[in-house]
PDB file of N, CA and C in Angstrom:
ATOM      1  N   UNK A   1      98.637 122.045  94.491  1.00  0.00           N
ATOM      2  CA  UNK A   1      98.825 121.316  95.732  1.00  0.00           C
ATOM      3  C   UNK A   1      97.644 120.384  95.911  1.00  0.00           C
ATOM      4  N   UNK A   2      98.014 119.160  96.719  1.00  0.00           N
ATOM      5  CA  UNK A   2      96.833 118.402  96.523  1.00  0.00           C
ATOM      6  C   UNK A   2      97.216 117.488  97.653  1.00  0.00           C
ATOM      7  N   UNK A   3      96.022 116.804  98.280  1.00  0.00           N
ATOM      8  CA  UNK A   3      95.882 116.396  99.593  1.00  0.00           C
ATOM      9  C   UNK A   3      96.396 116.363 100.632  1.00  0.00           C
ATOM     10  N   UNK A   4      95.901 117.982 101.577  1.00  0.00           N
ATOM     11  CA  UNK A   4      96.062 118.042 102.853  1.00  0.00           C
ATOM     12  C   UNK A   4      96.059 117.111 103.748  1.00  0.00           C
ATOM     13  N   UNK A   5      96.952 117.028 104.523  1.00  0.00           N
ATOM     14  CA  UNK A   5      96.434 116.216 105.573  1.00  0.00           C
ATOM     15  C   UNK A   5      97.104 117.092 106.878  1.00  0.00           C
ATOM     16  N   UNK A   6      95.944 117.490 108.243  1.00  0.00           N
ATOM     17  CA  UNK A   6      96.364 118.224 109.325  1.00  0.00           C
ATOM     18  C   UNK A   6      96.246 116.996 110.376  1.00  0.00           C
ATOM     19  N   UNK A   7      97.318 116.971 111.210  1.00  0.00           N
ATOM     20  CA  UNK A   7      97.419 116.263 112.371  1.00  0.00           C
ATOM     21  C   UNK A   7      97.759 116.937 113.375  1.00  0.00           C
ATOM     22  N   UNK A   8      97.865 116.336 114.483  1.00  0.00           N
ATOM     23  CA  UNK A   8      98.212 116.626 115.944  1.00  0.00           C
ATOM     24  C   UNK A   8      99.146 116.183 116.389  1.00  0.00           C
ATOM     25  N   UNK A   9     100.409 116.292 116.999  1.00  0.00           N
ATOM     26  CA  UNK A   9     101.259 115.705 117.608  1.00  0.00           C
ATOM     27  C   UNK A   9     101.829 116.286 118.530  1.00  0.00           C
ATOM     28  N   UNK A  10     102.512 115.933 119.702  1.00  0.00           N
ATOM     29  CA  UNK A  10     103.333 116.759 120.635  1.00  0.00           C
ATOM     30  C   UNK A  10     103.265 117.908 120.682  1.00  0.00           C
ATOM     31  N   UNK A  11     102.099 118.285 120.801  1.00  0.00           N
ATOM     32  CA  UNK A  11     100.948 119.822 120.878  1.00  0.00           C
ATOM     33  C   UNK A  11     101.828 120.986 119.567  1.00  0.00           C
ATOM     34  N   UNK A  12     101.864 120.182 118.732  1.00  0.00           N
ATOM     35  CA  UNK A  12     102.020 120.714 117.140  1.00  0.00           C
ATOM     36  C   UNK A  12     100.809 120.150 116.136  1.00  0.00           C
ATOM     37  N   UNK A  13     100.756 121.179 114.985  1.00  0.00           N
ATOM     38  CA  UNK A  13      99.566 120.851 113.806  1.00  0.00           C
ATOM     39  C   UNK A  13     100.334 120.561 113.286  1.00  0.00           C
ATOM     40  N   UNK A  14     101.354 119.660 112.262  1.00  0.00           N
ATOM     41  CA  UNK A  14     101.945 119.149 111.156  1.00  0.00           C
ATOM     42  C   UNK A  14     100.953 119.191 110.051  1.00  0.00           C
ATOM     43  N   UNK A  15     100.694 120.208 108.974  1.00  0.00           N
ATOM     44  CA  UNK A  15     100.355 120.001 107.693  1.00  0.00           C
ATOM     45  C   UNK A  15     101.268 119.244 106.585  1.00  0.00           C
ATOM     46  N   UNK A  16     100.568 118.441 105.974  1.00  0.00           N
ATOM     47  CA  UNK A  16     101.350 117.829 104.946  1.00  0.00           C
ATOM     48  C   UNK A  16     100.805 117.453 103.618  1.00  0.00           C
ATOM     49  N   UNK A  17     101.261 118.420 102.711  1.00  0.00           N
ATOM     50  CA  UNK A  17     100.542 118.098 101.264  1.00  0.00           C
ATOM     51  C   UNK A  17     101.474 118.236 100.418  1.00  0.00           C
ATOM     52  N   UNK A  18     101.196 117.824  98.860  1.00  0.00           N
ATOM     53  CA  UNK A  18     102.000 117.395  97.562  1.00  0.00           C
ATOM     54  C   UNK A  18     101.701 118.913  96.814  1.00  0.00           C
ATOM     55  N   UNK A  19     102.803 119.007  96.170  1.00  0.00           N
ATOM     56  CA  UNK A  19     103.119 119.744  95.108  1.00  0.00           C
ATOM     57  C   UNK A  19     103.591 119.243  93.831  1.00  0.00           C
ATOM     58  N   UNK A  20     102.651 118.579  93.025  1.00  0.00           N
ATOM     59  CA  UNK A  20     103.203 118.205  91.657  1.00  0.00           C
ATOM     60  C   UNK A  20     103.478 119.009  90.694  1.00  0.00           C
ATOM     61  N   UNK A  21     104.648 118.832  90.359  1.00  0.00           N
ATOM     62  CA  UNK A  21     105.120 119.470  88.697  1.00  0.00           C
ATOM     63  C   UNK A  21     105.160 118.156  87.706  1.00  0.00           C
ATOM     64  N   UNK A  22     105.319 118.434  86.390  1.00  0.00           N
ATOM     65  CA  UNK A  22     105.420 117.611  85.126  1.00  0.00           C
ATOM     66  C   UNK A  22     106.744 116.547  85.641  1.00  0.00           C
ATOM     67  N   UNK A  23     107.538 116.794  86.591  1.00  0.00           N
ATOM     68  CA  UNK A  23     108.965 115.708  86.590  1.00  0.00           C
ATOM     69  C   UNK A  23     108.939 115.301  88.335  1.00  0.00           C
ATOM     70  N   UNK A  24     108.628 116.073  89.057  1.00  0.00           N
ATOM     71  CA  UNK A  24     109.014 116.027  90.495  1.00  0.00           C
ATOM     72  C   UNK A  24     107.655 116.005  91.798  1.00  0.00           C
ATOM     73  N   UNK A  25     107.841 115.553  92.495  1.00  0.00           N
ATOM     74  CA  UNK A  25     106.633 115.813  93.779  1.00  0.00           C
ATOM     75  C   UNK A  25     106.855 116.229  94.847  1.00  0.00           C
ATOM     76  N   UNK A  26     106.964 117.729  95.545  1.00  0.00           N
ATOM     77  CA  UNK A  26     107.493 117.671  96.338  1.00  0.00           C
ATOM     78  C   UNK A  26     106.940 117.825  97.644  1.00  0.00           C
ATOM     79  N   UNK A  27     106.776 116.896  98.664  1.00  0.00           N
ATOM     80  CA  UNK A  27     105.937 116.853 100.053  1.00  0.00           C
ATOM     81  C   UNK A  27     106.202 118.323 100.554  1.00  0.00           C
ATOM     82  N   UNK A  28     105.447 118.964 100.941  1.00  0.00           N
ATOM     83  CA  UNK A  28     105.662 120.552 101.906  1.00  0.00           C
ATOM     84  C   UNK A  28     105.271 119.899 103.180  1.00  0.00           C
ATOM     85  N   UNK A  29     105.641 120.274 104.402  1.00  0.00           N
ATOM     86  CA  UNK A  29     105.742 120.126 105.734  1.00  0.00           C
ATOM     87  C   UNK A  29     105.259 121.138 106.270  1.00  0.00           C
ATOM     88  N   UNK A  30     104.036 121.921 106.760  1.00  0.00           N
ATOM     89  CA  UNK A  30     104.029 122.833 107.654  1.00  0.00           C
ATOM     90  C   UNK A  30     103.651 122.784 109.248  1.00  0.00           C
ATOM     91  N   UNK A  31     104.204 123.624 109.719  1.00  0.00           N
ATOM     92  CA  UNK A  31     103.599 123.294 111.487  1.00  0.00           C
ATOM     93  C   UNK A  31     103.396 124.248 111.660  1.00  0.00           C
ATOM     94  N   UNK A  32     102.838 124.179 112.941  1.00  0.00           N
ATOM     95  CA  UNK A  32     102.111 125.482 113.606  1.00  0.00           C
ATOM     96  C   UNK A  32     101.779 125.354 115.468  1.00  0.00           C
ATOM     97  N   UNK A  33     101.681 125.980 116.206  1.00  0.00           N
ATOM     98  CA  UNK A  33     101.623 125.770 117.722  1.00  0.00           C
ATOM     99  C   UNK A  33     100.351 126.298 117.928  1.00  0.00           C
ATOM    100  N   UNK A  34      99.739 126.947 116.725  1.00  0.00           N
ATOM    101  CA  UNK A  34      98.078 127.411 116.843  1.00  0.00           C
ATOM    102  C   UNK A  34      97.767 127.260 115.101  1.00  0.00           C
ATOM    103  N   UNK A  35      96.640 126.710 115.124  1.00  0.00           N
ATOM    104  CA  UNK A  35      96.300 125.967 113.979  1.00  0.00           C
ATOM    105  C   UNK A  35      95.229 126.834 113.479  1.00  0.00           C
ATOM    106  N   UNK A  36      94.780 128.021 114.384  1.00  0.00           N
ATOM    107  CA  UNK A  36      93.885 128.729 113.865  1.00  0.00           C
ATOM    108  C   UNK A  36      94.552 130.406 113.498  1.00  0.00           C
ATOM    109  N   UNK A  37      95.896 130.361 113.872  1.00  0.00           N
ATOM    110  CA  UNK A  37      96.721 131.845 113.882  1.00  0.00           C
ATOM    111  C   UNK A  37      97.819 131.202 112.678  1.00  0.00           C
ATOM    112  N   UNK A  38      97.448 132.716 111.505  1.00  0.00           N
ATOM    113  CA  UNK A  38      98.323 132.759 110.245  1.00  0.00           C
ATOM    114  C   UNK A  38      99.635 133.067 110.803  1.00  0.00           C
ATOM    115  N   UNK A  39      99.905 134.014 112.106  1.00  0.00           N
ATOM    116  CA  UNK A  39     101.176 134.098 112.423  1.00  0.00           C
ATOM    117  C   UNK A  39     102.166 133.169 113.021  1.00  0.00           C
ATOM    118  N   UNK A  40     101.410 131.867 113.450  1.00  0.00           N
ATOM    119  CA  UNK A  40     102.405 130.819 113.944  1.00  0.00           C
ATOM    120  C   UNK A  40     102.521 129.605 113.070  1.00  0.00           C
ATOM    121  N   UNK A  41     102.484 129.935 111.701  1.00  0.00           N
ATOM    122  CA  UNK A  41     102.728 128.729 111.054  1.00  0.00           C
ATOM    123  C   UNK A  41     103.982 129.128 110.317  1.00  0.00           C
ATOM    124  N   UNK A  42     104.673 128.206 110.779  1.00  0.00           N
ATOM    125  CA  UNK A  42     106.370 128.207 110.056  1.00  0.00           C
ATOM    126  C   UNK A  42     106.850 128.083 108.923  1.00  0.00           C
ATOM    127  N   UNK A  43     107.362 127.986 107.797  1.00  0.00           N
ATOM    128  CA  UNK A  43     107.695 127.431 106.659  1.00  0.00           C
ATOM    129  C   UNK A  43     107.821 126.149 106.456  1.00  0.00           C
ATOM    130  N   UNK A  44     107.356 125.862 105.435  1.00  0.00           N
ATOM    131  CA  UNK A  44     107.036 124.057 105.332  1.00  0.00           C
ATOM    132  C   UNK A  44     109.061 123.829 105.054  1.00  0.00           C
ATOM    133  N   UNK A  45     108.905 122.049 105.681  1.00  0.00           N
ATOM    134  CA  UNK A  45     109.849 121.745 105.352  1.00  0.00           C
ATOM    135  C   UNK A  45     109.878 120.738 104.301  1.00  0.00           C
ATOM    136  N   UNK A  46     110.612 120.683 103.024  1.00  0.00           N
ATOM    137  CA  UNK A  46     110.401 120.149 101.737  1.00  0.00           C
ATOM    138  C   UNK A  46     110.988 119.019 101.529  1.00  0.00           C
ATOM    139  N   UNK A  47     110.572 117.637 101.352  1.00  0.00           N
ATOM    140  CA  UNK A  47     111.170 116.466 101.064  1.00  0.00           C
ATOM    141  C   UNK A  47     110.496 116.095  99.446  1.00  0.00           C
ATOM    142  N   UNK A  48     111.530 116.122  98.549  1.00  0.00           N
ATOM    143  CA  UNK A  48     111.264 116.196  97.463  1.00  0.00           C
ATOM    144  C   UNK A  48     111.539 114.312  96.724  1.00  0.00           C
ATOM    145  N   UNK A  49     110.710 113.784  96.147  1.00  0.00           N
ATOM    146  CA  UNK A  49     111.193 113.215  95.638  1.00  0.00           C
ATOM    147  C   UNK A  49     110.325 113.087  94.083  1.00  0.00           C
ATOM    148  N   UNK A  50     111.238 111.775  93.318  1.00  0.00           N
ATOM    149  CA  UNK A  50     110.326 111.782  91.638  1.00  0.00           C
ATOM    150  C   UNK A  50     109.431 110.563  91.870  1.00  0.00           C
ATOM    151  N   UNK A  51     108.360 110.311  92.795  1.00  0.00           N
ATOM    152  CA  UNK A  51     107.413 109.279  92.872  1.00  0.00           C
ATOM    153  C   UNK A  51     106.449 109.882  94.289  1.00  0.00           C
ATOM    154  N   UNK A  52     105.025 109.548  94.008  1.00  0.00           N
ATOM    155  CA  UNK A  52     104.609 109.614  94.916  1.00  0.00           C
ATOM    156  C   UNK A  52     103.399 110.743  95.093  1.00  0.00           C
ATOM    157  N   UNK A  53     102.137 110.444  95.576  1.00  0.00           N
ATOM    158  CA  UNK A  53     101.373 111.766  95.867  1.00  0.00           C
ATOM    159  C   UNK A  53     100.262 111.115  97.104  1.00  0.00           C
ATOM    160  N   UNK A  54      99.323 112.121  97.506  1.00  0.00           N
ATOM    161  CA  UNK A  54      98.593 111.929  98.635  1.00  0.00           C
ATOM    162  C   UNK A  54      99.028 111.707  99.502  1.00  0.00           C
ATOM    163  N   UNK A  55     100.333 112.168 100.234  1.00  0.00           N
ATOM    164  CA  UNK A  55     100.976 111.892 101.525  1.00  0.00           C
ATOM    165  C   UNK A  55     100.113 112.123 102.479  1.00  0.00           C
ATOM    166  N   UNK A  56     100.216 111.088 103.564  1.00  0.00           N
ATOM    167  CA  UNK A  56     100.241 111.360 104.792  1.00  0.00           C
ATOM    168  C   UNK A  56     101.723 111.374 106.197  1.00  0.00           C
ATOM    169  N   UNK A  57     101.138 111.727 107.532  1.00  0.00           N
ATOM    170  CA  UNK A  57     102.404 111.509 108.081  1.00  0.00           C
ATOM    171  C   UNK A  57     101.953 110.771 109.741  1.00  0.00           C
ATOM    172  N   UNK A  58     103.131 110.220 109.599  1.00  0.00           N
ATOM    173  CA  UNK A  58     102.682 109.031 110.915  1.00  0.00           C
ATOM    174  C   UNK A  58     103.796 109.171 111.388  1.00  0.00           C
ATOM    175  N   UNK A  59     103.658 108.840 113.245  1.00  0.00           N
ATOM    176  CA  UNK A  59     104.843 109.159 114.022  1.00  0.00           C
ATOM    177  C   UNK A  59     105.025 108.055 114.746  1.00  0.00           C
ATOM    178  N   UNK A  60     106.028 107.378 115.158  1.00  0.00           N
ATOM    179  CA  UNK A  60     105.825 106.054 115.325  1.00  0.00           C
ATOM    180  C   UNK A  60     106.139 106.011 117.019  1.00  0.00           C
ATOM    181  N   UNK A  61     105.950 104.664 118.025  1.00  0.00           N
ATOM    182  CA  UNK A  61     105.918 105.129 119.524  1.00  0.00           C
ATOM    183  C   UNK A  61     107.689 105.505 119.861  1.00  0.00           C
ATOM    184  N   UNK A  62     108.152 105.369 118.416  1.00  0.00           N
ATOM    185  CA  UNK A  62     109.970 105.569 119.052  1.00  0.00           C
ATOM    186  C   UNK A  62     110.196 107.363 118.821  1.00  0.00           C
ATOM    187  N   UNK A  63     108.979 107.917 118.173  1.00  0.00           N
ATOM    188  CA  UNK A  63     109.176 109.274 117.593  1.00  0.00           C
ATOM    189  C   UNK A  63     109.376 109.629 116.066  1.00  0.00           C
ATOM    190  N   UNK A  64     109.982 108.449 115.684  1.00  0.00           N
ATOM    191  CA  UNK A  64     110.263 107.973 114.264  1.00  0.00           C
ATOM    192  C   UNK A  64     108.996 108.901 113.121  1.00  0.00           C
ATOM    193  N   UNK A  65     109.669 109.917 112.254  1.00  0.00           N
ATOM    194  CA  UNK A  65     108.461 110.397 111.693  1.00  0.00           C
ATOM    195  C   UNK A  65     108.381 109.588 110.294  1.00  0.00           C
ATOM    196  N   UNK A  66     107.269 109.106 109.694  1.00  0.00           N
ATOM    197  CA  UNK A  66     107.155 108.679 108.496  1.00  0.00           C
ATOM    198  C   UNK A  66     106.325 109.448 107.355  1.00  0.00           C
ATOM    199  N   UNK A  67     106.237 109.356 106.220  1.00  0.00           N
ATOM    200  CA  UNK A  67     105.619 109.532 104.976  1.00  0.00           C
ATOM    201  C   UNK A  67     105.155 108.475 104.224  1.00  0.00           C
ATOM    202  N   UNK A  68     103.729 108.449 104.539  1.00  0.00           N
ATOM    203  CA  UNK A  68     103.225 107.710 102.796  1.00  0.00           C
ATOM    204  C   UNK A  68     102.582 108.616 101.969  1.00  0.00           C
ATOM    205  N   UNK A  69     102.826 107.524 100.708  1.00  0.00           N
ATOM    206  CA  UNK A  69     102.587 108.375  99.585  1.00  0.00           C
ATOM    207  C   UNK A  69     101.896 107.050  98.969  1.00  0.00           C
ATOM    208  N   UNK A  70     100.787 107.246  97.954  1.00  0.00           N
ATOM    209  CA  UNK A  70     100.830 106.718  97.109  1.00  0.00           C
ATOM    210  C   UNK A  70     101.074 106.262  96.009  1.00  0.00           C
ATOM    211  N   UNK A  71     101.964 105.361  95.342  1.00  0.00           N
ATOM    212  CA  UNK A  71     103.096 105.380  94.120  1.00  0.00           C
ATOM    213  C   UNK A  71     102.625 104.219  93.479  1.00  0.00           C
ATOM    214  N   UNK A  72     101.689 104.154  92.806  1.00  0.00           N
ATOM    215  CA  UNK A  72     100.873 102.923  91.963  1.00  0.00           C
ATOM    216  C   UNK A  72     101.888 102.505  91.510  1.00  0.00           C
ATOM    217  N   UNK A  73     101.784 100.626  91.763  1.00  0.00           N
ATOM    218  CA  UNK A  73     100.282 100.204  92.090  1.00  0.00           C
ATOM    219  C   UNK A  73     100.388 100.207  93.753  1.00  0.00           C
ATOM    220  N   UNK A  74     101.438 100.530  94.342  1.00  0.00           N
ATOM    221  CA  UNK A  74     101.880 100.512  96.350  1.00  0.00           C
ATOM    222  C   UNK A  74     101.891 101.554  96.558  1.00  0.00           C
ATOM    223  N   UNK A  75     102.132 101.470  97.824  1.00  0.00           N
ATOM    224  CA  UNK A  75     102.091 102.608  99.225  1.00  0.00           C
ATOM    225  C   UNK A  75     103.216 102.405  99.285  1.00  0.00           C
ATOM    226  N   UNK A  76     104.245 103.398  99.415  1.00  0.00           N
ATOM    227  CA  UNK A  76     105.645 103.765  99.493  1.00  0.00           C
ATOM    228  C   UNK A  76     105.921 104.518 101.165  1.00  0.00           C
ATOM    229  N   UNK A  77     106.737 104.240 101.965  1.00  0.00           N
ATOM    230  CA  UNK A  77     106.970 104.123 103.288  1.00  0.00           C
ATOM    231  C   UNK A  77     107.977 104.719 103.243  1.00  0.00           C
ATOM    232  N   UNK A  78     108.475 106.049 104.145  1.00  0.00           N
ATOM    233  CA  UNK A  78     109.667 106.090 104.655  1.00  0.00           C
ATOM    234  C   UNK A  78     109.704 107.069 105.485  1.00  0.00           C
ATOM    235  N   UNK A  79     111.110 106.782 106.308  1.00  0.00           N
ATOM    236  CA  UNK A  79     111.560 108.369 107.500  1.00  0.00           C
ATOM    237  C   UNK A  79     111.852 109.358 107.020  1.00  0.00           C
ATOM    238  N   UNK A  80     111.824 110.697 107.751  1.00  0.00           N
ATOM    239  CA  UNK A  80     111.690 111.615 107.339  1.00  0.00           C
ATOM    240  C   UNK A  80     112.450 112.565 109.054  1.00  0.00           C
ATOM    241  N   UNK A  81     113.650 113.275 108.673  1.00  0.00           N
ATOM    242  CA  UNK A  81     114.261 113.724 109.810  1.00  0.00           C
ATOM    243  C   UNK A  81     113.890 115.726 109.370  1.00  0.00           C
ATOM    244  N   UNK A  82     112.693 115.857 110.114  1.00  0.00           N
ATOM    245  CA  UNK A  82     112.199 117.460 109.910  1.00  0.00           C
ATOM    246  C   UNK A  82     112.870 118.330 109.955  1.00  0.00           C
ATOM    247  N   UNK A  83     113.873 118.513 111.296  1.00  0.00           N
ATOM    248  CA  UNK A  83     114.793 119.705 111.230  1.00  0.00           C
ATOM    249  C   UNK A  83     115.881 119.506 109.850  1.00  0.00           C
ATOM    250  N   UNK A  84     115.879 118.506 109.468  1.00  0.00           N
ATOM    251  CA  UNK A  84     117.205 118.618 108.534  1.00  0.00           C
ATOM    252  C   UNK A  84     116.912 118.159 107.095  1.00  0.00           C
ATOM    253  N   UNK A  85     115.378 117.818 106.625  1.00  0.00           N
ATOM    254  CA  UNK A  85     114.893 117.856 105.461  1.00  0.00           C
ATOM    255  C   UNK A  85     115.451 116.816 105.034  1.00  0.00           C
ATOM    256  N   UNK A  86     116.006 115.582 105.240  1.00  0.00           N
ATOM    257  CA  UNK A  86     116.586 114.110 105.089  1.00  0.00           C
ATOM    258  C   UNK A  86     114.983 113.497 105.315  1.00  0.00           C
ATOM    259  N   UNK A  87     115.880 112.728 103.952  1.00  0.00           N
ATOM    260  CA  UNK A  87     114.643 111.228 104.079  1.00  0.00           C
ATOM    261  C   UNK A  87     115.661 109.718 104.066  1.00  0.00           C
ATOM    262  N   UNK A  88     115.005 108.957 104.503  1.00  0.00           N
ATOM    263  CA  UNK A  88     115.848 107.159 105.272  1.00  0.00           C
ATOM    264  C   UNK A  88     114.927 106.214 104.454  1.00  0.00           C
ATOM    265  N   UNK A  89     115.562 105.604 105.061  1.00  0.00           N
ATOM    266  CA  UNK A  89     114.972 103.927 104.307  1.00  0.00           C
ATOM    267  C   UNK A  89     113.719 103.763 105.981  1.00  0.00           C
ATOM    268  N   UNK A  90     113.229 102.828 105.754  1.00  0.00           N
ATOM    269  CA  UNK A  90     111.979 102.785 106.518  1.00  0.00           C
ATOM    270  C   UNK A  90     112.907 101.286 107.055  1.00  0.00           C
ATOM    271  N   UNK A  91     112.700 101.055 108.551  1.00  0.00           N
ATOM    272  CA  UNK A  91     113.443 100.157 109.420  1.00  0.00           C
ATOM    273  C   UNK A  91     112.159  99.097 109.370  1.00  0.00           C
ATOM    274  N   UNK A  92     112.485  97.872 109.357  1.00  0.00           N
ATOM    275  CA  UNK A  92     111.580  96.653 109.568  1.00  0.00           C
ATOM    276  C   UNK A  92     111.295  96.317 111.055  1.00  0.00           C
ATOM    277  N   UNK A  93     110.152  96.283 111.327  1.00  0.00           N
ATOM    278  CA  UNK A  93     110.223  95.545 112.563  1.00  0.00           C
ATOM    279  C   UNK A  93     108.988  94.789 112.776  1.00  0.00           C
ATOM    280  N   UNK A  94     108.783  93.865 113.744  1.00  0.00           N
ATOM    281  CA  UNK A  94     108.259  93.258 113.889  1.00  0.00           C
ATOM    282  C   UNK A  94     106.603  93.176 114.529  1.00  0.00           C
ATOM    283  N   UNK A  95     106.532  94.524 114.343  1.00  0.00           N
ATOM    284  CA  UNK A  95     105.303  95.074 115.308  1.00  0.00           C
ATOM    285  C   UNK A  95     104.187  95.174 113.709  1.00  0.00           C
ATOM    286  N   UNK A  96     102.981  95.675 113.846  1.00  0.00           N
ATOM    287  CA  UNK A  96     102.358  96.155 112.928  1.00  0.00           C
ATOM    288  C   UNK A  96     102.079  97.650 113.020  1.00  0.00           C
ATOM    289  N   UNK A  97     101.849  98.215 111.569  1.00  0.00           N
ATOM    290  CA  UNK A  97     101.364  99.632 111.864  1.00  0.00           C
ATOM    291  C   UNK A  97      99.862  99.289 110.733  1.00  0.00           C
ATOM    292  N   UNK A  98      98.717  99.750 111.510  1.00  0.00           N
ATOM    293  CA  UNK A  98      97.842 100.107 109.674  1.00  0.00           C
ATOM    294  C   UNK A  98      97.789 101.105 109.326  1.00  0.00           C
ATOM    295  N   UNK A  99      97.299 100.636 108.369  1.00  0.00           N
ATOM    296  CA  UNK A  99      96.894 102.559 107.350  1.00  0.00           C
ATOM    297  C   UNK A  99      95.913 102.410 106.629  1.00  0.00           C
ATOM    298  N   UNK A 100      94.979 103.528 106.926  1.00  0.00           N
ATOM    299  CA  UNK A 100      93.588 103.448 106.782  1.00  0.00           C
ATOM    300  C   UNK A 100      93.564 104.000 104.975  1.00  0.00           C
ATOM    301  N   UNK A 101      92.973 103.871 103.941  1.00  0.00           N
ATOM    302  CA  UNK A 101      93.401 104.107 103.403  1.00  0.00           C
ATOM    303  C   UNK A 101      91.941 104.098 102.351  1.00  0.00           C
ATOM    304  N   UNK A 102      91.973 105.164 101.552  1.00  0.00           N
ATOM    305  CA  UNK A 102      90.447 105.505 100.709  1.00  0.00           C
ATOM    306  C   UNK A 102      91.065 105.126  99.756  1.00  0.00           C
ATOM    307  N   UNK A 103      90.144 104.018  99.032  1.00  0.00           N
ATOM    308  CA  UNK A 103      90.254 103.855  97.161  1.00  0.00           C
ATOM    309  C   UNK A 103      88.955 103.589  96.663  1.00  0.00           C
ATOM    310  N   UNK A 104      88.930 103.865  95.445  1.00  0.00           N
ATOM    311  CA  UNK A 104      87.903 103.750  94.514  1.00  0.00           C
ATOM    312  C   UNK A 104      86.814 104.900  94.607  1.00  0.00           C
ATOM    313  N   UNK A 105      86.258 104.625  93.991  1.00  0.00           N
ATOM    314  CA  UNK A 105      84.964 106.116  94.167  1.00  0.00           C
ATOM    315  C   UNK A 105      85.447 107.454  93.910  1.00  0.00           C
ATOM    316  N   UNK A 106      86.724 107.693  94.387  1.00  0.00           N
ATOM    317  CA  UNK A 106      86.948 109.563  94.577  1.00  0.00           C
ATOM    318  C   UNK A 106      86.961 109.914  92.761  1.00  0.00           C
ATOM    319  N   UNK A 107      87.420 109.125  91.881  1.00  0.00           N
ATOM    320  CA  UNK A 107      87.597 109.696  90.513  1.00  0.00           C
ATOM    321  C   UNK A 107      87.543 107.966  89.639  1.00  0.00           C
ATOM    322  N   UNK A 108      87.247 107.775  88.400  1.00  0.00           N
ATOM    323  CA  UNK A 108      87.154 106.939  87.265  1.00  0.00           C
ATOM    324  C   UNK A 108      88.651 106.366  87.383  1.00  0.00           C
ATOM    325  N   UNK A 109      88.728 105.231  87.833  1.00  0.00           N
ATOM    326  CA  UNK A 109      90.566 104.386  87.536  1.00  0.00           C
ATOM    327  C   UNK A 109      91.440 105.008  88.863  1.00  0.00           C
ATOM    328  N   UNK A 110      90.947 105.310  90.248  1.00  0.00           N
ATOM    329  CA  UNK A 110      91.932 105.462  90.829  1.00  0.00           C
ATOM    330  C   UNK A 110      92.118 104.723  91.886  1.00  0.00           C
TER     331      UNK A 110
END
């Protein structure tokens, strides 16, 4: 498993990290309503796809949940519907979002 990322949202912890195998990557989803109690963290919910690692997750002001990933040589964008483990095409609009985003330094060529 490889890069956690813990957030805050609508007084939930959303964990979100990668699981690579040799063919597949699959995002795990976990939440929790106490971020410091092993008993309230739920089973991750799994959006699997064949591209992609270092997810993060962003919630947009419509509620809209997203996933990036990094998928050299881009940042790969999309929705993500939690209760039902569906992933969407990412909607265009006219607003901006950024994304803060670390390169170089962590390892040789990345």
């Amino acid at each position: 498993m490889y890069a956690d990322i813990l957030r805050y949202y609508d007084g939930k912890f959303p964990l979100i990290v990668a699981m690579l195998s040799a063919t597949v990557c699959h995002k795990l989803i976990f939440t929790s309503d106490d971020c410091c109690s092993d008993a309230a963290w739920r089973d991750p919910v799994t959006v699997t796809t064949d591209y992609g690692y270092d997810p993060d997750i962003f919630w947009d002001d419509d509620g809209t949940v997203y996933v990036m990933l990094a998928n050299n040589p881009v940042m790969s964008t999309f929705s993500v519907e939690l209760t039902a483990e569906a992933i969407g095409p990412v909607n265009t609009k006219d607003n901006y979002c950024y994304l803060m985003i670390s390169e170089r330094r962590t390892e040789k060529n990345h």
